[in-house]
Protein backbone atom coordinates (compact mmCIF):
# COMPACT_ATOMS: atom_id res chain seq x y z
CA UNK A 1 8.46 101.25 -11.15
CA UNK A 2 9.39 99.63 -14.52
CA UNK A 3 6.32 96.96 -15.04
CA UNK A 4 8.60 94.69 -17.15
CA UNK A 5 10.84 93.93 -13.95
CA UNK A 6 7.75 92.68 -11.97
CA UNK A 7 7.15 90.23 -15.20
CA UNK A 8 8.76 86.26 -14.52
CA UNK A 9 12.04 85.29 -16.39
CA UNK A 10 10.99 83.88 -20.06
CA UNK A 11 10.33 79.86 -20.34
CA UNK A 12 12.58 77.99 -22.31
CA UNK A 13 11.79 76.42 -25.71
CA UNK A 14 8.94 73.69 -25.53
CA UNK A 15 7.34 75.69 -22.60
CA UNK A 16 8.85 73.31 -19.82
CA UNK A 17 10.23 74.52 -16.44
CA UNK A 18 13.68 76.29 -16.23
CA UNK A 19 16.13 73.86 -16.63
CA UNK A 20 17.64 71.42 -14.03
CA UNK A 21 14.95 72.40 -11.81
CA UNK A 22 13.47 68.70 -12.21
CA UNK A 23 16.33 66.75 -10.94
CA UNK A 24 15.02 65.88 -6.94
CA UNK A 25 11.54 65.33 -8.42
CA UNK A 26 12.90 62.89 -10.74
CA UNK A 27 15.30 61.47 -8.31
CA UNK A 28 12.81 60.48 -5.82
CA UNK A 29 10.92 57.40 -7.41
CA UNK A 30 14.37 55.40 -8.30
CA UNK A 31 15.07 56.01 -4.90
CA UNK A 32 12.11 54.68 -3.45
CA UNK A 33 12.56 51.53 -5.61
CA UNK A 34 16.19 51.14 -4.38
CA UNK A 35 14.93 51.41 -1.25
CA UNK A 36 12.30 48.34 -1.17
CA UNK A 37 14.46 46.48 -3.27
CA UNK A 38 17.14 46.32 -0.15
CA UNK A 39 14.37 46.21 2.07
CA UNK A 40 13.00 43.01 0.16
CA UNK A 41 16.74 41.43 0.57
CA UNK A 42 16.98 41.98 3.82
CA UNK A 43 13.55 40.16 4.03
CA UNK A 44 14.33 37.12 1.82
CA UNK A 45 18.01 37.11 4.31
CA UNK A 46 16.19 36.99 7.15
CA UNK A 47 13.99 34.81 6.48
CA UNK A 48 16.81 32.82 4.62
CA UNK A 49 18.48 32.56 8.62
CA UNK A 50 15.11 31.59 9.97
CA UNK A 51 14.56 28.94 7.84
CA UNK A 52 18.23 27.62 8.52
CA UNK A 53 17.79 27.86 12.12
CA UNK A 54 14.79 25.52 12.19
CA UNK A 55 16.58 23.41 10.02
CA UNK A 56 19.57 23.37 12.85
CA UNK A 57 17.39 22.65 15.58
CA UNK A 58 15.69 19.41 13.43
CA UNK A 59 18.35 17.91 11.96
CA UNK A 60 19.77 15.97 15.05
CA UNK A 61 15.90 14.15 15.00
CA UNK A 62 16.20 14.30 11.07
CA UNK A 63 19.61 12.43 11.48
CA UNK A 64 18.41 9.98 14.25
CA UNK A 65 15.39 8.72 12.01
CA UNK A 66 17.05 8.14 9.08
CA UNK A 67 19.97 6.10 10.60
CA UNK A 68 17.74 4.30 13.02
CA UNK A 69 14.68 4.19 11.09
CA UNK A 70 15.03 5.01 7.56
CA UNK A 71 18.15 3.11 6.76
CA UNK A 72 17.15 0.19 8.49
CA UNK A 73 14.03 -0.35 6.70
CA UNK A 74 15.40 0.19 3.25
CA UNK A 75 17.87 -2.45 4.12
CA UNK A 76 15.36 -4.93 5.28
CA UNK A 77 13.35 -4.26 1.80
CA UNK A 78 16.54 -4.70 0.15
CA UNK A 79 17.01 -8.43 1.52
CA UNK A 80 13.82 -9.06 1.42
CA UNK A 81 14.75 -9.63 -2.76
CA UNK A 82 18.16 -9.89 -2.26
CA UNK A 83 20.08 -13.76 -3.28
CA UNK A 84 23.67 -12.80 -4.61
CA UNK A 85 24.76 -16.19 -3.25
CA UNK A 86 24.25 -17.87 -6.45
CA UNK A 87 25.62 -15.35 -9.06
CA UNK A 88 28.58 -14.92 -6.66
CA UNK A 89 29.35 -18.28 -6.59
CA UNK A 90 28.67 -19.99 -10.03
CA UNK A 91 29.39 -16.96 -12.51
CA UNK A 92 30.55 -18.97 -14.94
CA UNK A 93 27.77 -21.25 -15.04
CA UNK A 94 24.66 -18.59 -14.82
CA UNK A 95 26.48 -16.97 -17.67
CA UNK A 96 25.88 -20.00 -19.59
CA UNK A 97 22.34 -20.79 -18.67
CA UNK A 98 21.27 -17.20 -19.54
CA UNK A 99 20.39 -18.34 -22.87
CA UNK A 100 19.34 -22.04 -21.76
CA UNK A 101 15.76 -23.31 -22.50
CA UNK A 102 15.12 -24.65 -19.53
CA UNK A 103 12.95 -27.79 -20.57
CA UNK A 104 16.44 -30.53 -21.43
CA UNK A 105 19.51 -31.23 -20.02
CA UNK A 106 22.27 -27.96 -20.50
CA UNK A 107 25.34 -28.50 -22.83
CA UNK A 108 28.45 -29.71 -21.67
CA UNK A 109 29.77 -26.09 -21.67
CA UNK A 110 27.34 -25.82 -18.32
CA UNK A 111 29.09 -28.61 -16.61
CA UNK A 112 32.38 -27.31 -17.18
CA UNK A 113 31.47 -24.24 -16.37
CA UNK A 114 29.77 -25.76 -12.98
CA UNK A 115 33.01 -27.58 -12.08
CA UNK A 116 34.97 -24.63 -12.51
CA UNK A 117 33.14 -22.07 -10.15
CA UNK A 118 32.56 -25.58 -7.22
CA UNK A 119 36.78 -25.59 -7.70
CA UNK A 120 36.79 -22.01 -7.30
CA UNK A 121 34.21 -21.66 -4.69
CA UNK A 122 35.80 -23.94 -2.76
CA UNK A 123 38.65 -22.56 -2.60
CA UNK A 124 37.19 -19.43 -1.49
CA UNK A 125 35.24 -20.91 0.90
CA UNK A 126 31.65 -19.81 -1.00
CA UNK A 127 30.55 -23.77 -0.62
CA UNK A 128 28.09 -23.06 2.78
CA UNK A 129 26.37 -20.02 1.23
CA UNK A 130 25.77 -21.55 -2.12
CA UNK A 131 24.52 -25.13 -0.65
CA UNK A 132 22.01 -23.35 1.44
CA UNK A 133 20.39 -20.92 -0.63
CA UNK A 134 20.01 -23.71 -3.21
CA UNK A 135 18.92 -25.77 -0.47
CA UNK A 136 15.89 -23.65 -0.20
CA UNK A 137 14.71 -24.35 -3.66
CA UNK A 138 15.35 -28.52 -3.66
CA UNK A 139 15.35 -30.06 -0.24
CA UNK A 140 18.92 -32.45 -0.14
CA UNK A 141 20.89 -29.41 -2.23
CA UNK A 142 23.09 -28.46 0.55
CA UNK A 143 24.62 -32.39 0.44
CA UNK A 144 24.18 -32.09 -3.36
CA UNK A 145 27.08 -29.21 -2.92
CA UNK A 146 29.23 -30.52 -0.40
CA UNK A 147 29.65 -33.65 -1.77
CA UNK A 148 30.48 -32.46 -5.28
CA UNK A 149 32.66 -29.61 -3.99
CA UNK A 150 35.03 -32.17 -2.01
CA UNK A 151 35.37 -35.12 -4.44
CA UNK A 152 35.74 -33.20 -8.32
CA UNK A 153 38.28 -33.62 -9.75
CA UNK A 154 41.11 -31.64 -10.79
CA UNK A 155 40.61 -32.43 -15.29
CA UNK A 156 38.53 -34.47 -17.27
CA UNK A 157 35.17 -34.50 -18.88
CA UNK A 158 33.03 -32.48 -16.45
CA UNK A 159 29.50 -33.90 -17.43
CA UNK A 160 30.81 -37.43 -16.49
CA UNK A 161 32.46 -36.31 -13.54
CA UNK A 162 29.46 -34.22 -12.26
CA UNK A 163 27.11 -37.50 -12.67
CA UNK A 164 29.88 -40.36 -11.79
CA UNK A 165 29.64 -38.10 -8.37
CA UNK A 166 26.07 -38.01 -7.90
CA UNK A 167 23.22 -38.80 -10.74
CA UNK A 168 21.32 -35.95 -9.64
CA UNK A 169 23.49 -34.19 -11.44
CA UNK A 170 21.79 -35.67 -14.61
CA UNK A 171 17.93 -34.67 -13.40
CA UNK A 172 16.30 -31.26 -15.15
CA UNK A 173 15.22 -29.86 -11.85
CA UNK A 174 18.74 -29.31 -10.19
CA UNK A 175 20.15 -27.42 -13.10
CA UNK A 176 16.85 -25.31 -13.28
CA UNK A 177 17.10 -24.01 -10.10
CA UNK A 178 20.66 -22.44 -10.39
CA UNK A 179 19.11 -20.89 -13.80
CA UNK A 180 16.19 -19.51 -12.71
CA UNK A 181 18.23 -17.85 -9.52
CA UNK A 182 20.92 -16.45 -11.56
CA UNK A 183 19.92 -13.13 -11.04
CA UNK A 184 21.01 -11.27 -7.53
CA UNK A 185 17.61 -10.03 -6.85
CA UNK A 186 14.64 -12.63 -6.27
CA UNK A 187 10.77 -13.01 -5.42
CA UNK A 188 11.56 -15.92 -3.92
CA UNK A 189 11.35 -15.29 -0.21
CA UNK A 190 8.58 -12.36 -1.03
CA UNK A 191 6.61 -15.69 -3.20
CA UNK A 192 7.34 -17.77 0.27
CA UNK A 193 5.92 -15.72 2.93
CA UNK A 194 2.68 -15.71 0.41
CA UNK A 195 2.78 -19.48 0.08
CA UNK A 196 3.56 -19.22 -3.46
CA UNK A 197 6.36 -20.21 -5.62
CA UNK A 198 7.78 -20.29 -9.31
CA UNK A 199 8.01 -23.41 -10.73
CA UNK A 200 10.95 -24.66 -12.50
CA UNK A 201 10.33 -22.79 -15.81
CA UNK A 202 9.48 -19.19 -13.29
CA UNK A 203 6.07 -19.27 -13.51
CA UNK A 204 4.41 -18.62 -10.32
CA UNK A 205 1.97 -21.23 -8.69
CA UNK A 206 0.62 -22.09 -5.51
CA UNK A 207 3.43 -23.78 -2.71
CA UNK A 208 2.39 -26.89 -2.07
CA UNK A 209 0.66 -27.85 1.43
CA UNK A 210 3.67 -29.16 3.80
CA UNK A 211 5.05 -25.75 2.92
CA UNK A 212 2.28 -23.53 3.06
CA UNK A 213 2.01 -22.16 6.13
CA UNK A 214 2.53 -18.61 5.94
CA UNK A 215 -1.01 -17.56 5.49
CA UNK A 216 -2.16 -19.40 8.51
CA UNK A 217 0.31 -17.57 10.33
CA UNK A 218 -0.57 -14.11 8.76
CA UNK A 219 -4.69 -14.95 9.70
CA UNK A 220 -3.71 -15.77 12.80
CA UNK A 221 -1.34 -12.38 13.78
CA UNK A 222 -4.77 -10.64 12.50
CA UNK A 223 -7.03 -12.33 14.49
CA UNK A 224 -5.64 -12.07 17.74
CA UNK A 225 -4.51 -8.10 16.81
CA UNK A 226 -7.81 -7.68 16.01
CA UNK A 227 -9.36 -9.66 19.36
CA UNK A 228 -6.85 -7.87 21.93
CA UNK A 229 -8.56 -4.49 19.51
CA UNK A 230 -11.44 -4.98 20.24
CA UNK A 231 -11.70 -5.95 23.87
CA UNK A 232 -9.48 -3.30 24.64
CA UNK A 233 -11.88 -0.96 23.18
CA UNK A 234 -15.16 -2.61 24.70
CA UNK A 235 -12.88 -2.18 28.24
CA UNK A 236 -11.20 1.55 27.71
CA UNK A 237 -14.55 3.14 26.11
CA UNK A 238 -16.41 3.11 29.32
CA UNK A 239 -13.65 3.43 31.19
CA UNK A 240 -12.18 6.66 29.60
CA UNK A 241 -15.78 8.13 29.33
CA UNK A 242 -16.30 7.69 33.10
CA UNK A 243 -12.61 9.11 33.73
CA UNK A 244 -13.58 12.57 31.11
CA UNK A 245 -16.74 13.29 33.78
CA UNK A 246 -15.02 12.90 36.90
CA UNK A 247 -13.46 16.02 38.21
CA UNK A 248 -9.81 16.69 37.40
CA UNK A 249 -8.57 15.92 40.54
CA UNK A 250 -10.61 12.01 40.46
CA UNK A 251 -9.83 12.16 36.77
CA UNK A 252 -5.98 12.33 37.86
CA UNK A 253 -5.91 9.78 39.80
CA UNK A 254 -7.79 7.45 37.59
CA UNK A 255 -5.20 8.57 35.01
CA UNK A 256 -2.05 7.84 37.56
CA UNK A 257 -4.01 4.37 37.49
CA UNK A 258 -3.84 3.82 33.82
CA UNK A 259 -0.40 4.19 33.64
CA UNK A 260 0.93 2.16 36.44
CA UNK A 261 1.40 -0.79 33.78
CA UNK A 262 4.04 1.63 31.85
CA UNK A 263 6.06 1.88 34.82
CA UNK A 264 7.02 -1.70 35.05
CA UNK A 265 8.69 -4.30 32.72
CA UNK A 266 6.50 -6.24 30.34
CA UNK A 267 8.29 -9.75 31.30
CA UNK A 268 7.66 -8.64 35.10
CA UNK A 269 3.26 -8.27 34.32
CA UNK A 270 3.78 -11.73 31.74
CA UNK A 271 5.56 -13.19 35.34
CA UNK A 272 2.62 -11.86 36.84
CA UNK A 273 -0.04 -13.51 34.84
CA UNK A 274 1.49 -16.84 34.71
CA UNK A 275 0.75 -16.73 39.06
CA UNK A 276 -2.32 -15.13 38.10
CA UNK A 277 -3.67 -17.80 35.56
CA UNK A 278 -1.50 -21.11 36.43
CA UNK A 279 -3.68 -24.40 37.62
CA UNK A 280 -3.27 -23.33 40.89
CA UNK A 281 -2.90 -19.81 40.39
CA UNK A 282 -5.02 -16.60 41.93
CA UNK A 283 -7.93 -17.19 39.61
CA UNK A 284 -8.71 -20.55 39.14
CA UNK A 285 -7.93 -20.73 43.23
CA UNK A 286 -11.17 -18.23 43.34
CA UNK A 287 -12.98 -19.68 40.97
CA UNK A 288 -12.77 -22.96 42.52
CA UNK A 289 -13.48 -21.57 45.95
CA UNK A 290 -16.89 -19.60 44.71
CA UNK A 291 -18.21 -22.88 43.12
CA UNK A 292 -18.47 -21.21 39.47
CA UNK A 293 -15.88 -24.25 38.10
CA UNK A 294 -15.35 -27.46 39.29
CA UNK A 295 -11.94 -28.14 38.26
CA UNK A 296 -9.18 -25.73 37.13
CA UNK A 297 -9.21 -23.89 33.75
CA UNK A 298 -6.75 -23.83 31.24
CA UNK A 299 -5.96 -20.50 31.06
CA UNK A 300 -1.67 -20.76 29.86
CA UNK A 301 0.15 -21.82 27.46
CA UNK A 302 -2.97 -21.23 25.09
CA UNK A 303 -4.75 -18.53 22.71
CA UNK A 304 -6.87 -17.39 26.30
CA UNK A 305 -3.66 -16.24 28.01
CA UNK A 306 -2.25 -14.57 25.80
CA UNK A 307 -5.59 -12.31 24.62
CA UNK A 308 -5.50 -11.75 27.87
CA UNK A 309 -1.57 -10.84 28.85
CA UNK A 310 -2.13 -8.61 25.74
CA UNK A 311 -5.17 -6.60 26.23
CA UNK A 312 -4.11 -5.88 29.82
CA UNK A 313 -0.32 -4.18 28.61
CA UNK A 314 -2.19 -2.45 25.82
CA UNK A 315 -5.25 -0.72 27.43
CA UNK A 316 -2.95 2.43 28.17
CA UNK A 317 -2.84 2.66 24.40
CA UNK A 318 -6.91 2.36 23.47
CA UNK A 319 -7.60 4.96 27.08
CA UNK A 320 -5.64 7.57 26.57
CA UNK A 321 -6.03 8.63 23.00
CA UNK A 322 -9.91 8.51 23.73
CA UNK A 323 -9.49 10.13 27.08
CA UNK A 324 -8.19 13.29 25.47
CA UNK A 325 -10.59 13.36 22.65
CA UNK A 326 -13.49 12.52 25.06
CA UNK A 327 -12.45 15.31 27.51
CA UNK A 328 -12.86 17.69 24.89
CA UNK A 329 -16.50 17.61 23.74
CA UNK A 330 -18.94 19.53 25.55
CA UNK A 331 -21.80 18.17 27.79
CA UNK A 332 -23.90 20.74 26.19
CA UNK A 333 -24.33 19.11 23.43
CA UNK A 334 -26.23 16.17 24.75
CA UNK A 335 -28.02 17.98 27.29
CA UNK A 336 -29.28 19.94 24.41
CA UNK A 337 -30.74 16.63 22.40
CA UNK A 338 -32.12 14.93 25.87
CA UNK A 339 -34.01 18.53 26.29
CA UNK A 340 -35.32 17.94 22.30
CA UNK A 341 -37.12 15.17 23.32
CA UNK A 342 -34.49 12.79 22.69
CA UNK A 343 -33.88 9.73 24.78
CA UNK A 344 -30.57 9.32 26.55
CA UNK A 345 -29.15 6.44 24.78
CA UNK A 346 -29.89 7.88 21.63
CA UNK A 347 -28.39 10.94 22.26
CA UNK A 348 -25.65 9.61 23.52
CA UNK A 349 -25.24 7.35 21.06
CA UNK A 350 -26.04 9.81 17.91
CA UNK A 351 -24.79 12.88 19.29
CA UNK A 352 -21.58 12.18 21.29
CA UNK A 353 -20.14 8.73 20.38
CA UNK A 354 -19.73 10.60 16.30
CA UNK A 355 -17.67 13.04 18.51
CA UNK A 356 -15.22 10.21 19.57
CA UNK A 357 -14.48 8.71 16.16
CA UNK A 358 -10.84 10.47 15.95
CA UNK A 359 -10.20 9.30 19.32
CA UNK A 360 -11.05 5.70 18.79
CA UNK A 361 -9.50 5.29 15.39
CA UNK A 362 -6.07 6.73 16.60
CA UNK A 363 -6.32 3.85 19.65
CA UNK A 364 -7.20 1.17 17.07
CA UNK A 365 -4.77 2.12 15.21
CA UNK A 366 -1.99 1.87 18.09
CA UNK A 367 -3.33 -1.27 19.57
CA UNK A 368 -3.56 -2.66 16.27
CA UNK A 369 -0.23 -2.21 15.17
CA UNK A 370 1.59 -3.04 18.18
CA UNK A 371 -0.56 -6.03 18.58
CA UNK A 372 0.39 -7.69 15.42
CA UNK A 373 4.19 -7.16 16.18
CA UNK A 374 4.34 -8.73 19.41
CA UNK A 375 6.91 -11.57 19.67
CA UNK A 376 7.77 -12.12 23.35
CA UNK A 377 3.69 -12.37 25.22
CA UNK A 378 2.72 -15.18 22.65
CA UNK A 379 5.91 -16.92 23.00
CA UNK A 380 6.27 -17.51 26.99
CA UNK A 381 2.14 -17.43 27.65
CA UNK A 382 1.25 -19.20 24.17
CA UNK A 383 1.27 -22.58 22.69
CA UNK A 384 2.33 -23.76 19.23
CA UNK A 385 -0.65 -22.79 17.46
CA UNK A 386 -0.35 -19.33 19.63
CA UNK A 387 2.90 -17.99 17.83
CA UNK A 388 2.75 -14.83 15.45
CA UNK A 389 4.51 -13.61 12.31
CA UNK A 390 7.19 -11.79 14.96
CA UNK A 391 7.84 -15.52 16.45
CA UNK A 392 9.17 -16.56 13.00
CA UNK A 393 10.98 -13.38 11.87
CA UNK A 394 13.19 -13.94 15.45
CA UNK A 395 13.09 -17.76 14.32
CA UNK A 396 14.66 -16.99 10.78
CA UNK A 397 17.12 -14.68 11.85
CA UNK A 398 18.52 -16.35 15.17
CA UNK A 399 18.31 -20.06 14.55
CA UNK A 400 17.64 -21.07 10.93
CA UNK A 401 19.85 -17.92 9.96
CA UNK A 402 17.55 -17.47 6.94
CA UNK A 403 17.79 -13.22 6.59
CA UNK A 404 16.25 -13.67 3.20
CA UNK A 405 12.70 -15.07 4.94
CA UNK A 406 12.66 -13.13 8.08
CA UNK A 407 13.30 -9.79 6.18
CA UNK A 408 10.35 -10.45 3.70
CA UNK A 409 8.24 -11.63 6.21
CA UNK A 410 9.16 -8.33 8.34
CA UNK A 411 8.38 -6.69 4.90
CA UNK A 412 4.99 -8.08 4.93
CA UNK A 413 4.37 -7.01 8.33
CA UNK A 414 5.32 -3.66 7.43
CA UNK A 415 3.02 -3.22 4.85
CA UNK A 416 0.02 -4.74 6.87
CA UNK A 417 1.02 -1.42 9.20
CA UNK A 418 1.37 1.21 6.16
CA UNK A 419 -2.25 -0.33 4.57
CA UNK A 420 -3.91 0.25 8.34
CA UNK A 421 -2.06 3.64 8.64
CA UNK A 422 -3.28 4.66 5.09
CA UNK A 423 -7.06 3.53 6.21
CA UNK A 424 -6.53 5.68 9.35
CA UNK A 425 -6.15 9.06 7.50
CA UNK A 426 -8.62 8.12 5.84
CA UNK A 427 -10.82 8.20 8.45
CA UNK A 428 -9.43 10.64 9.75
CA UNK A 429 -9.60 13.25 6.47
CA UNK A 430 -13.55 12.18 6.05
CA UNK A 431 -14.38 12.94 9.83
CA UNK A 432 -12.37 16.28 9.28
CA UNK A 433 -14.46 17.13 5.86
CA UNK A 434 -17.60 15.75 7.69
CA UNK A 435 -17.29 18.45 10.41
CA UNK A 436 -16.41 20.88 8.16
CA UNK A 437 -19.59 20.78 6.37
């Protein structure tokens, strides 16, 4: 046999491998990055329909809060600063006390101006709107308007006519309350609720005492929020930790107790304590009849019934949320310090009330905030001095028809709540890093 037909077929030039036989070997990495390029696609797709199915499923709640929640707050912050009553009705003459200084009577070009919006206004039937927003800045504006509206006359020198009609016309402080409210948004109902106002040149100073009465009201809603707090925490401590060592069936029932009062209308338990604490109601009648008093208490219509009305409907609130947290902590861990050496109470007290903090900050917080927005125990088991900020918001809006007031003192209210909510996770974030370390 020929030795030079066992040799291999010659290389080509550069020494490589016979041509084209490369081409799968060189195929196969584009292939594979084709391939986890669709597979990372189909990834981002499906996770693309995930996302927009969650979003389905939320958007009815997302949709509910904002029209029922959302929007109704922004548009109680809006009229909270909101007064177009003024611009709308005397264009003309805030145009021309833009530029006015404020500290002498305005030229006649103001008058004129001022008789021409009252005809117009009047006309147009702006007159009511106009006379009682002013009438909120100078007590006897609204007649002020009226009267002027119906008697000016059709021509002739507006500065005598305005002051031939009534001489106030001719006083500083009328004409500087249009200017310094010719703007449609205004602190002054925000200034109110604070007992403050701005004087005549918009400096802001303290309301004077006849008016200032806001505060009181505000230190008041606190006090008794904070009262009904804490005696509903002093009553649903014990009451919850007794509940979390019972067995569950006890623990149940005890439960099934608790939250009885949520079954039943809050006007039918307020009917309930008025037989309850009446002159010759339930306990005064026992009272009486053990020899502890010698005549009846006065236990309605005063801050005593209502602390108590309140505390009873919002125990539910201060048990449950330490119920949960309290049925979650082992016993172990003050069995452990008692067999240390350390005496009950201050095991208890060291080792398992720490342990409760979340629960009795989120109750607080619920009592709290409820407490200070209750209108309707104070006002059917309370006297005058009994009535909180939520008494005057309903007293703004239904009777004195005020929106302006009873939005900013809603506004106020609101962010009392966001300030206590803020201090909450707070507390909430430090316990969390404290049990981290």
């Amino acid at each position: 046999m020929n030795d030079a037909a066992a040799l291999p077929p010659p290389l080509p030039p550069g020494g490589g491998a016979p041509a084209g036989s490369c081409a799968p070997a060189c195929d196969a990495p584009s292939a594979a990055a084709a391939g986890q390029r669709r597979l990372k696609q189909e990834l981002h797709r499906a996770e693309l329909r995930r996302k927009a199915s969650a979003l389905a499923l939320i958007a009815p709640l997302a949709l509910f809060l904002l029209v029922v929640f959302a929007i109704p707050i922004g548009a109680l912050l809006q009229r909270a600063v909101s007064s177009p009553e003024i611009p709308d009705a005397l264009p003309q003459a805030v145009a021309v006390l833009e530029h006015w200084d404020r500290r002498s009577l305005p030229p006649d070009a103001a008058f004129t101006a001022l008789a021409a919006d009252l005809a117009a206004a009047r006309q147009g039937n702006g007159v009511g709107e106009l006379a009682r927003r002013l009438n909120n800045e100078i007590s006897g504006y609204r007649s002020l308007i009226t009267k002027t509206a119906r008697a000016l006359p059709a021509e002739g020198d507006a500065r005598a006519a305005l002051i031939a009609i009534d001489p106030r016309w001719g006083e500083l402080p009328y004409w500087q309350a249009i200017a310094k409210n010719g703007s449609r948004t205004t602190p002054f109902f925000l200034l109110a609720s604070l007992d403050l106002k701005q004087d005549n040149l918009g400096h802001i100073q303290k309301a004077p005492d006849e008016g200032a009465i806001y505060l009181d009201i505000f230190g008041r809603t606190l006090w008794i929020g904070a009262l009904t707090t804490g005696l509903a925490l002093l009553i649903a401590f014990p009451l919850a930790y007794w509940a979390s060592t019972l067995p569950a069936r006890q623990a149940n029932l005890v439960m099934i107790c608790v939250l009885i009062p949520f079954w039943t209308s809050v006007l039918v338990r307020i009917a309930a304590w008025v037989v309850l604490l009446q002159q010759s109601g339930l306990v005064n009648g026992g009272l009486l009849a053990l020899g502890v008093i010698q005549e009846p208490l006065a236990l309605l219509f005063n801050r005593t019934g209502v602390t108590i009305a309140m505390v009873h409907i919002l125990l539910p609130f201060m048990i449950l949320p330490l119920y949960s947290v309290m049925k979650a902590i082992p016993p172990t861990y003050q069995r452990a310090a008692i067999s240390l050496g350390s005496h009950p109470f201050a095991a208890f007290w060291r080792v398992y009330v720490p342990q409760t903090y979340a629960g009795i900050a989120a109750g607080v917080l619920l009592v709290f905030i409820t407490a200070i927005g209750y209108y309707i125990t104070p006002a059917l088991l309370g006297g005058p001095g009994d009535q909180m900020v939520s008494y005057y918001v309903a007293y703004f809006t239904n009777q004195a028809v005020n929106w302006g007031m009873a939005c900013a003192l809603g506004a106020l209210l609101l962010a009392a709540t966001l300030v206590l909510y803020a201090v909450y996770q707070r507390i909430v974030q430090t316990n969390a890093n404290a049990n981290i370390r």
